[in-house]
Protein backbone atom coordinates (compact mmCIF):
# COMPACT_ATOMS: atom_id res chain seq x y z
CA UNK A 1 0.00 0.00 0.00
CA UNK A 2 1.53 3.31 -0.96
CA UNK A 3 1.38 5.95 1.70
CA UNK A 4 -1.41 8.24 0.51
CA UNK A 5 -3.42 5.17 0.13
CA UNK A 6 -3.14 4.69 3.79
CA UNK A 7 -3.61 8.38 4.42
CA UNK A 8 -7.01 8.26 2.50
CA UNK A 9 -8.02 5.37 4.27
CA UNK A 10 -7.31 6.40 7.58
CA UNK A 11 -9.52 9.54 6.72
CA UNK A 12 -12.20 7.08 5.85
CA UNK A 13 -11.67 5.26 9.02
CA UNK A 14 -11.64 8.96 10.87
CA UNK A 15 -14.44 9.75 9.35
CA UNK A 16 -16.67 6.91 9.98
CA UNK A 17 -15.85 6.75 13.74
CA UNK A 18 -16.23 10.35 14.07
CA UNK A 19 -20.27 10.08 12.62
CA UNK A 20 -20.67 6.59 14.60
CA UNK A 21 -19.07 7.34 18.09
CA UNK A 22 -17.90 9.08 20.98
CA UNK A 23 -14.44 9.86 22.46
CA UNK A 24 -14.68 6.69 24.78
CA UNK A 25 -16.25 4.33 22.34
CA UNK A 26 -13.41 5.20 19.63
CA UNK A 27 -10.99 4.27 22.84
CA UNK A 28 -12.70 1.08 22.96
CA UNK A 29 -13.31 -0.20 19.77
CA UNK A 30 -9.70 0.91 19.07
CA UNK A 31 -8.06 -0.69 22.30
CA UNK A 32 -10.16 -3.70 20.77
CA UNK A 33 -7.52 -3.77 17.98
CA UNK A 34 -4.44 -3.18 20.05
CA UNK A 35 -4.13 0.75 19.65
CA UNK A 36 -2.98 2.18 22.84
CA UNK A 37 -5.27 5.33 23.75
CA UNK A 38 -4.26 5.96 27.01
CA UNK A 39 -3.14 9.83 28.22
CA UNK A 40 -3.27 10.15 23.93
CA UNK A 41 -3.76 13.88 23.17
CA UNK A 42 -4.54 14.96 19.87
CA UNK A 43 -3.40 17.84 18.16
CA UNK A 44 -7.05 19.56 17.74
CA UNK A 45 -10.83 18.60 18.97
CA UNK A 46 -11.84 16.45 16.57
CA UNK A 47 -12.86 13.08 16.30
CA UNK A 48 -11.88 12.74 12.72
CA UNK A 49 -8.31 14.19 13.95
CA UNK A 50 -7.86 11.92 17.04
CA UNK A 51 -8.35 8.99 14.63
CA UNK A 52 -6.15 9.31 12.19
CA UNK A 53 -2.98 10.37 14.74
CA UNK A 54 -3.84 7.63 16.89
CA UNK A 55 -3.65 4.79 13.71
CA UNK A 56 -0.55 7.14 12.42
CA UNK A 57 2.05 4.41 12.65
CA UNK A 58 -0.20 1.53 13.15
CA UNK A 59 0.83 -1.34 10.82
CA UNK A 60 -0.55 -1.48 7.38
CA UNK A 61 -2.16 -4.99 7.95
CA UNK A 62 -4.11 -3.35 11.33
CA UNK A 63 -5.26 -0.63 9.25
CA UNK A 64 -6.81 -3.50 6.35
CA UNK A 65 -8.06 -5.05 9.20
CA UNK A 66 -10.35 -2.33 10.95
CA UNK A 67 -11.35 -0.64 6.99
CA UNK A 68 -12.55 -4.80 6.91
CA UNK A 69 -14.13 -4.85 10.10
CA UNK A 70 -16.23 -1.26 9.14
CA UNK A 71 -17.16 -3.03 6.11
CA UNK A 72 -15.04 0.02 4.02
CA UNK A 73 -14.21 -1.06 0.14
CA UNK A 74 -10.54 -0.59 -0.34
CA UNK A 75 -8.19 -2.52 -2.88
CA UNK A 76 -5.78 -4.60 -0.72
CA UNK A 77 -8.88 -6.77 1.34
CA UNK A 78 -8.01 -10.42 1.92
CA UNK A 79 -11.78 -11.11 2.87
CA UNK A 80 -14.18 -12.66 0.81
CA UNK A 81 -16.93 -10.36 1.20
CA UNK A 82 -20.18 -11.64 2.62
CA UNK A 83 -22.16 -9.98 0.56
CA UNK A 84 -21.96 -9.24 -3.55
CA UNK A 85 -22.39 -6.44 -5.25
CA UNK A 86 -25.90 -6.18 -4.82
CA UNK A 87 -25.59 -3.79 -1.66
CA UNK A 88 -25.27 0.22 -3.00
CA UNK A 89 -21.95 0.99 -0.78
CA UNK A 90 -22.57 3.33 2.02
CA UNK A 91 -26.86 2.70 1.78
CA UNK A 92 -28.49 1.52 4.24
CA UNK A 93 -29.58 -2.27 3.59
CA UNK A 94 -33.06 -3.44 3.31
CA UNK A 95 -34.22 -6.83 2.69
CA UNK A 96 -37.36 -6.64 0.34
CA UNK A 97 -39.61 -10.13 0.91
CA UNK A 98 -41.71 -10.66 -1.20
CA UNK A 99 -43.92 -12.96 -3.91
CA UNK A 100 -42.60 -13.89 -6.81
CA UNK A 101 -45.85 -12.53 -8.47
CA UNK A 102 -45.33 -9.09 -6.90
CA UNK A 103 -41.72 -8.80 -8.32
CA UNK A 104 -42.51 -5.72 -10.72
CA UNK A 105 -43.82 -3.40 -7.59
CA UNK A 106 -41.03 -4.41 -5.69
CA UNK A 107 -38.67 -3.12 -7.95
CA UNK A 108 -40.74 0.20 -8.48
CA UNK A 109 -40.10 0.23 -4.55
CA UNK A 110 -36.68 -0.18 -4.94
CA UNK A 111 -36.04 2.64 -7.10
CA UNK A 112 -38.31 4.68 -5.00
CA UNK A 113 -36.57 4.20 -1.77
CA UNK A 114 -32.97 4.73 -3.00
CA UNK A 115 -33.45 8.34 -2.90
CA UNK A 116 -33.52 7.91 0.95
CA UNK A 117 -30.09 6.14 1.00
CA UNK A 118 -31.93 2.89 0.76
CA UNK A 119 -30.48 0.19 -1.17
CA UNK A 120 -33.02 -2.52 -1.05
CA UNK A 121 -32.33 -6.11 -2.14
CA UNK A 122 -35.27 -7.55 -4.19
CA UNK A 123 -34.21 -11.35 -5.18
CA UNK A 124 -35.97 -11.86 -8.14
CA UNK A 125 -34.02 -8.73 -9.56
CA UNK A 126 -30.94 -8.26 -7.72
CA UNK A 127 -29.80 -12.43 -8.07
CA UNK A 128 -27.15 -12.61 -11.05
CA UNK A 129 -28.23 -15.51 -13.29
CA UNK A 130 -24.82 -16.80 -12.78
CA UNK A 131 -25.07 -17.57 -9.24
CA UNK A 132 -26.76 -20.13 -6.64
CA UNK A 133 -29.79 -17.98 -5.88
CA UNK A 134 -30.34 -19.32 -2.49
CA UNK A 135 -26.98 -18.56 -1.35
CA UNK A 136 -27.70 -14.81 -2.47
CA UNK A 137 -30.76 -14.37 -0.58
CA UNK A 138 -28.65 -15.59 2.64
CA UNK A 139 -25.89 -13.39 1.90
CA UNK A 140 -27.91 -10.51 2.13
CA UNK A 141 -29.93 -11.90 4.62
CA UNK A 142 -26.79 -11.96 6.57
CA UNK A 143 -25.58 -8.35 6.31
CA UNK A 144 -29.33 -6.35 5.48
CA UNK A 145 -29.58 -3.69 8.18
CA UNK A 146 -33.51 -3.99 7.95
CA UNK A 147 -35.98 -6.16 6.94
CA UNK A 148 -39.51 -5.23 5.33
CA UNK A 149 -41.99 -8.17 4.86
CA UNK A 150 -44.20 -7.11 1.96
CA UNK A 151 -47.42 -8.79 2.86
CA UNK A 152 -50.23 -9.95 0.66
CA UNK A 153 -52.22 -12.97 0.00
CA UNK A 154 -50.26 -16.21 -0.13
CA UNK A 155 -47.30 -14.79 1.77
CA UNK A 156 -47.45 -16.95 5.14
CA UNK A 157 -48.03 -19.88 2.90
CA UNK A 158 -44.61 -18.86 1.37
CA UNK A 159 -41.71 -21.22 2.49
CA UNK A 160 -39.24 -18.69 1.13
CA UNK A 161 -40.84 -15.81 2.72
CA UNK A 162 -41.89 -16.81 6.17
CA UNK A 163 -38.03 -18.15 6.16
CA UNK A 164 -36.90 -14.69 5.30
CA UNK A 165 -39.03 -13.36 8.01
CA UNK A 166 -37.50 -16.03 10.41
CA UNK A 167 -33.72 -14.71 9.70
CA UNK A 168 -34.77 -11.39 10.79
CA UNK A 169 -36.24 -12.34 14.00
CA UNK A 170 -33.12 -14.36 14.97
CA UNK A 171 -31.14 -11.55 13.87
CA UNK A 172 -33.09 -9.20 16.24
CA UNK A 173 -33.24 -6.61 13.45
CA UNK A 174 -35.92 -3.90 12.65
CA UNK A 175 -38.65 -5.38 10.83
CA UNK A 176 -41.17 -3.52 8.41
CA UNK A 177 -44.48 -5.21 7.43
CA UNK A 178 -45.74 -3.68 4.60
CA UNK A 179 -49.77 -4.70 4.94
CA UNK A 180 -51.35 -5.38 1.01
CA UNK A 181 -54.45 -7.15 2.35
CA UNK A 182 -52.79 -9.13 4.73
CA UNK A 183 -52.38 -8.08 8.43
CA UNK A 184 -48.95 -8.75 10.02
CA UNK A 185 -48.80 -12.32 11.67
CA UNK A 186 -46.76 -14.95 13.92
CA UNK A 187 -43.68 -13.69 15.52
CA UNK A 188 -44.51 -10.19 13.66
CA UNK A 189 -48.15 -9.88 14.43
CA UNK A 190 -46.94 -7.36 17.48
CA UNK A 191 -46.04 -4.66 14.46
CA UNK A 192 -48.87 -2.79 13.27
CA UNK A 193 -47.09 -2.41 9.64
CA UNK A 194 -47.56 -0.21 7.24
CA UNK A 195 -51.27 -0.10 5.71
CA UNK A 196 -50.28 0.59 1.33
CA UNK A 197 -53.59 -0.60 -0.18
CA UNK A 198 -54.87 2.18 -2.07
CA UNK A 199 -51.56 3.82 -1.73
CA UNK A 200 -48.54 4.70 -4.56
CA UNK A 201 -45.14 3.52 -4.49
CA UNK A 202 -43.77 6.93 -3.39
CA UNK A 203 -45.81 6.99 -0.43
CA UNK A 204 -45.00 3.51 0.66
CA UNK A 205 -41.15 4.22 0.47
CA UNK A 206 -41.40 7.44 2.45
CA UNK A 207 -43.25 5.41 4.99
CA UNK A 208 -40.72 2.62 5.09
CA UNK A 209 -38.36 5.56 5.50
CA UNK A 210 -39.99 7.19 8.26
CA UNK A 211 -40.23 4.06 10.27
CA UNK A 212 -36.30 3.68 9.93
CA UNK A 213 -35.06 6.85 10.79
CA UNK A 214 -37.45 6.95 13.98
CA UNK A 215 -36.71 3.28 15.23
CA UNK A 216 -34.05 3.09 18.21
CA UNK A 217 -32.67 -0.01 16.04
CA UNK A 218 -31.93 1.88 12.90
CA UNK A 219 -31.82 5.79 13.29
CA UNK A 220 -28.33 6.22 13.10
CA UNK A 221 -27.07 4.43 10.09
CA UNK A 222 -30.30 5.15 8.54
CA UNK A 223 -28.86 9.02 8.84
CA UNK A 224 -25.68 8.23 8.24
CA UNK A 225 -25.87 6.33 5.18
CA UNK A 226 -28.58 9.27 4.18
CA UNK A 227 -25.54 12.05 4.47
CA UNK A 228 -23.29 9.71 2.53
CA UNK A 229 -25.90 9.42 -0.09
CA UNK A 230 -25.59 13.15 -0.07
CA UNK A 231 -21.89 13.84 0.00
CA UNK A 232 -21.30 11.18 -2.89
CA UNK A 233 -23.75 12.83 -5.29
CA UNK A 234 -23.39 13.75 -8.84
CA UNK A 235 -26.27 14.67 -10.11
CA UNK A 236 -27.74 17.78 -8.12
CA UNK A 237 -30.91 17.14 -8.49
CA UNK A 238 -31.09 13.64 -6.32
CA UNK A 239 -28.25 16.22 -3.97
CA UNK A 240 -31.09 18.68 -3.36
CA UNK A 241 -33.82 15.58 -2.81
CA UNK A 242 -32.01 14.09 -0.29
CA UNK A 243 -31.01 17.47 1.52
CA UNK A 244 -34.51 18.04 1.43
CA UNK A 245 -35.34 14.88 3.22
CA UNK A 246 -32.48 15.45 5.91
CA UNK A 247 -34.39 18.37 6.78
CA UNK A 248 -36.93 16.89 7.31
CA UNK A 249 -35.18 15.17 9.89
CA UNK A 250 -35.40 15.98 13.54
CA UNK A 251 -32.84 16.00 16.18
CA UNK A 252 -29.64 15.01 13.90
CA UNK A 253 -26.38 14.23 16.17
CA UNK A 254 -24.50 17.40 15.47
CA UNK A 255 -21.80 14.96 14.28
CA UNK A 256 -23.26 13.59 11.28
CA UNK A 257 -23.95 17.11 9.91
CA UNK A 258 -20.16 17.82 10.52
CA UNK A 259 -19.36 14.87 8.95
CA UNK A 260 -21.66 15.64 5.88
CA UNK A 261 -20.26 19.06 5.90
CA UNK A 262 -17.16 18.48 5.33
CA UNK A 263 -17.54 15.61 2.87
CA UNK A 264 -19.72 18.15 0.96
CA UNK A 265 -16.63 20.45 0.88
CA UNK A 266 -14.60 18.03 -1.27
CA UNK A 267 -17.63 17.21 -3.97
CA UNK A 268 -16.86 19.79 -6.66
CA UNK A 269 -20.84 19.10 -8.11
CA UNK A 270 -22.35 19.55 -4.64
CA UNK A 271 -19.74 22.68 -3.13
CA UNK A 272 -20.70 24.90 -6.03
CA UNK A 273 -24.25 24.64 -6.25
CA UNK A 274 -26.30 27.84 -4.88
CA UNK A 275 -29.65 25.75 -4.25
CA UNK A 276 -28.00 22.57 -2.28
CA UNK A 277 -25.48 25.22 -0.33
CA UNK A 278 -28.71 27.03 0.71
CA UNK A 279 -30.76 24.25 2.12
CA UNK A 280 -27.86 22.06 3.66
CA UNK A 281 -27.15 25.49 5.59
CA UNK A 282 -30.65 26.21 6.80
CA UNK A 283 -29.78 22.72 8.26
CA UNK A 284 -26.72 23.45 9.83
CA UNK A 285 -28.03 26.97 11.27
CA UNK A 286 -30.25 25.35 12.98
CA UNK A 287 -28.03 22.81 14.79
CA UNK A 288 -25.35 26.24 15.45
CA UNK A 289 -23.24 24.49 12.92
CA UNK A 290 -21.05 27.20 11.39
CA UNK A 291 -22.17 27.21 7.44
CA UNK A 292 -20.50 26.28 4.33
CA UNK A 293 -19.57 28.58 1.44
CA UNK A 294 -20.41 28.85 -2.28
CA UNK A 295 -17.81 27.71 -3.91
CA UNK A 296 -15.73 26.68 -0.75
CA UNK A 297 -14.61 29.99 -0.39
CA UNK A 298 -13.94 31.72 3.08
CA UNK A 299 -16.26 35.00 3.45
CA UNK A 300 -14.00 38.05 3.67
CA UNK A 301 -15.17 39.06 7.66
CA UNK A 302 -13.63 36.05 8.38
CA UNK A 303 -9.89 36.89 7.08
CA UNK A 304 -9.33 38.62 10.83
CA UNK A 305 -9.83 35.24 12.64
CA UNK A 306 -7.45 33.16 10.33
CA UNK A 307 -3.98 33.76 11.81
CA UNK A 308 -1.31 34.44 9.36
């Protein structure tokens, strides 16, 4: 690994820790791998900062390892991945069940919810012909953050399904029942569901959404995964939908917004476009989150704080 590869990864890892935890969780998930944290002082306040000096001269194979344990793409992993490509990197991961005969709506759901940072795993469509199906489906089973149980007539008598819905009780995970004429049952007949008959695709997925981002289980890499939706844009267009939806967002932890600020700071689509710089900093004004620039550029007032 050449060194700015490590540097950039070490950013990643700073980055990640910085949007996911505090000071003494980073101390012990770290300590976890070996890194000494004790009477550390870093060089500024920040997260991010405190990161990346602490993993500084840590051994290029410790580095691989953590990047492999946050489940971070880089080029030099010796893991097989548990999952295939299926997963949209940095999305959150929901687990679509589903009848065969309802395959075409799913999909429309799919597409729908992946302007929430939602990338949803629907088998009949996401399964390369190439591959042993049924291990697919228990790969993602395996590593989906969420599961929602679309439910409709014929479902329970479903082998596939009600197995699907079995994983995700074991696994303790949030699950969303979807209801299509059939009311939640079983082990999930405590969830009241979502009621979509007589309701549009659009609708559905903001539901689904809603229920994520409020659930105890889910909130915080449902926002997280939201900003990196955000920061990774290219098209402004799905940049200003998703900003839109953050907004709509109560009671953020400050830290993902710092996170997604600076992110935004390096995307030369996202930094220089008036509409998406305006509504990201209504959202940071409101959380006393000093705002972001036009352009990047720092506002003339501001030259007599700099020092030179």
């Amino acid at each position: 690994m050449k060194v700015i590869e490590k540097i950039k990864l070490l950013d990643k890892i700073g980055r990640e820790l910085q949007a996911s935890m505090s000071y003494s969780d980073i101390d012990v998930y770290l300590s976890a791998h070996g890194i000494d944290c004790k009477g550390f002082e870093p060089s500024t306040n920040s997260k991010w900062v405190y990161v990346k000096e602490l993993l500084a001269d840590a051994p290029q194979e410790l580095v691989l390892t953590i990047a492999d344990d946050l489940e971070m793409e880089h080029a030099y992993t010796t893991n097989i991945p548990k999952e295939a490509t299926f997963w949209k990197t940095g999305y959150f991961r929901l687990f679509l069940s589903h009848l065969a005969s309802f395959k075409i709506q799913a999909s429309r759901l799919q597409t729908a919810l992946s302007k929430y940072g939602i990338s949803s795993f629907v088998a009949h469509e996401d399964i390369e012909p190439s591959k042993e199906w049924q291990q697919e489906i228990e790969a993602s089973l395996h590593t989906m953050d969420a599961l929602s149980a679309l439910l409709m007539p014929g479902f329970k008598e479903s082998n596939w399904c009600d197995q699907e819905v079995g994983v995700a009780v074991g696994k303790d995970v949030l699950i969303i029942p979807v209801r299509k004429k059939l009311d939640p049952y079983g082990f999930i007949g405590k969830y009241q569901g979502i009621q979509a008959t007589n309701k549009n695709i659009s609708e559905v997925a903001d539901e689904i959404f809603q229920v994520i981002v409020k659930s105890p289980k889910t909130r915080n890499k449902m926002l997280r995964s939201l900003a990196n939706a955000i920061s990774q844009a290219t098209v402004k267009d799905e940049a200003i939908d998703k900003i839109k939806i953050l907004g709509s967002v109560k009671n953020i932890p400050p830290e993902i917004l710092e996170t997604l600020k600076q992110s935004v700071a390096d995307n030369n689509v996202l930094i220089n476009e008036q509409i998406f710089i305006n509504d990201l900093n209504k959202i940071l004004s409101a959380y006393s989150i000093d705002e972001v620039n036009l352009g990047g550029k720092i506002k003339p007032e501001a030259w007599d704080e700099i020092p030179f």
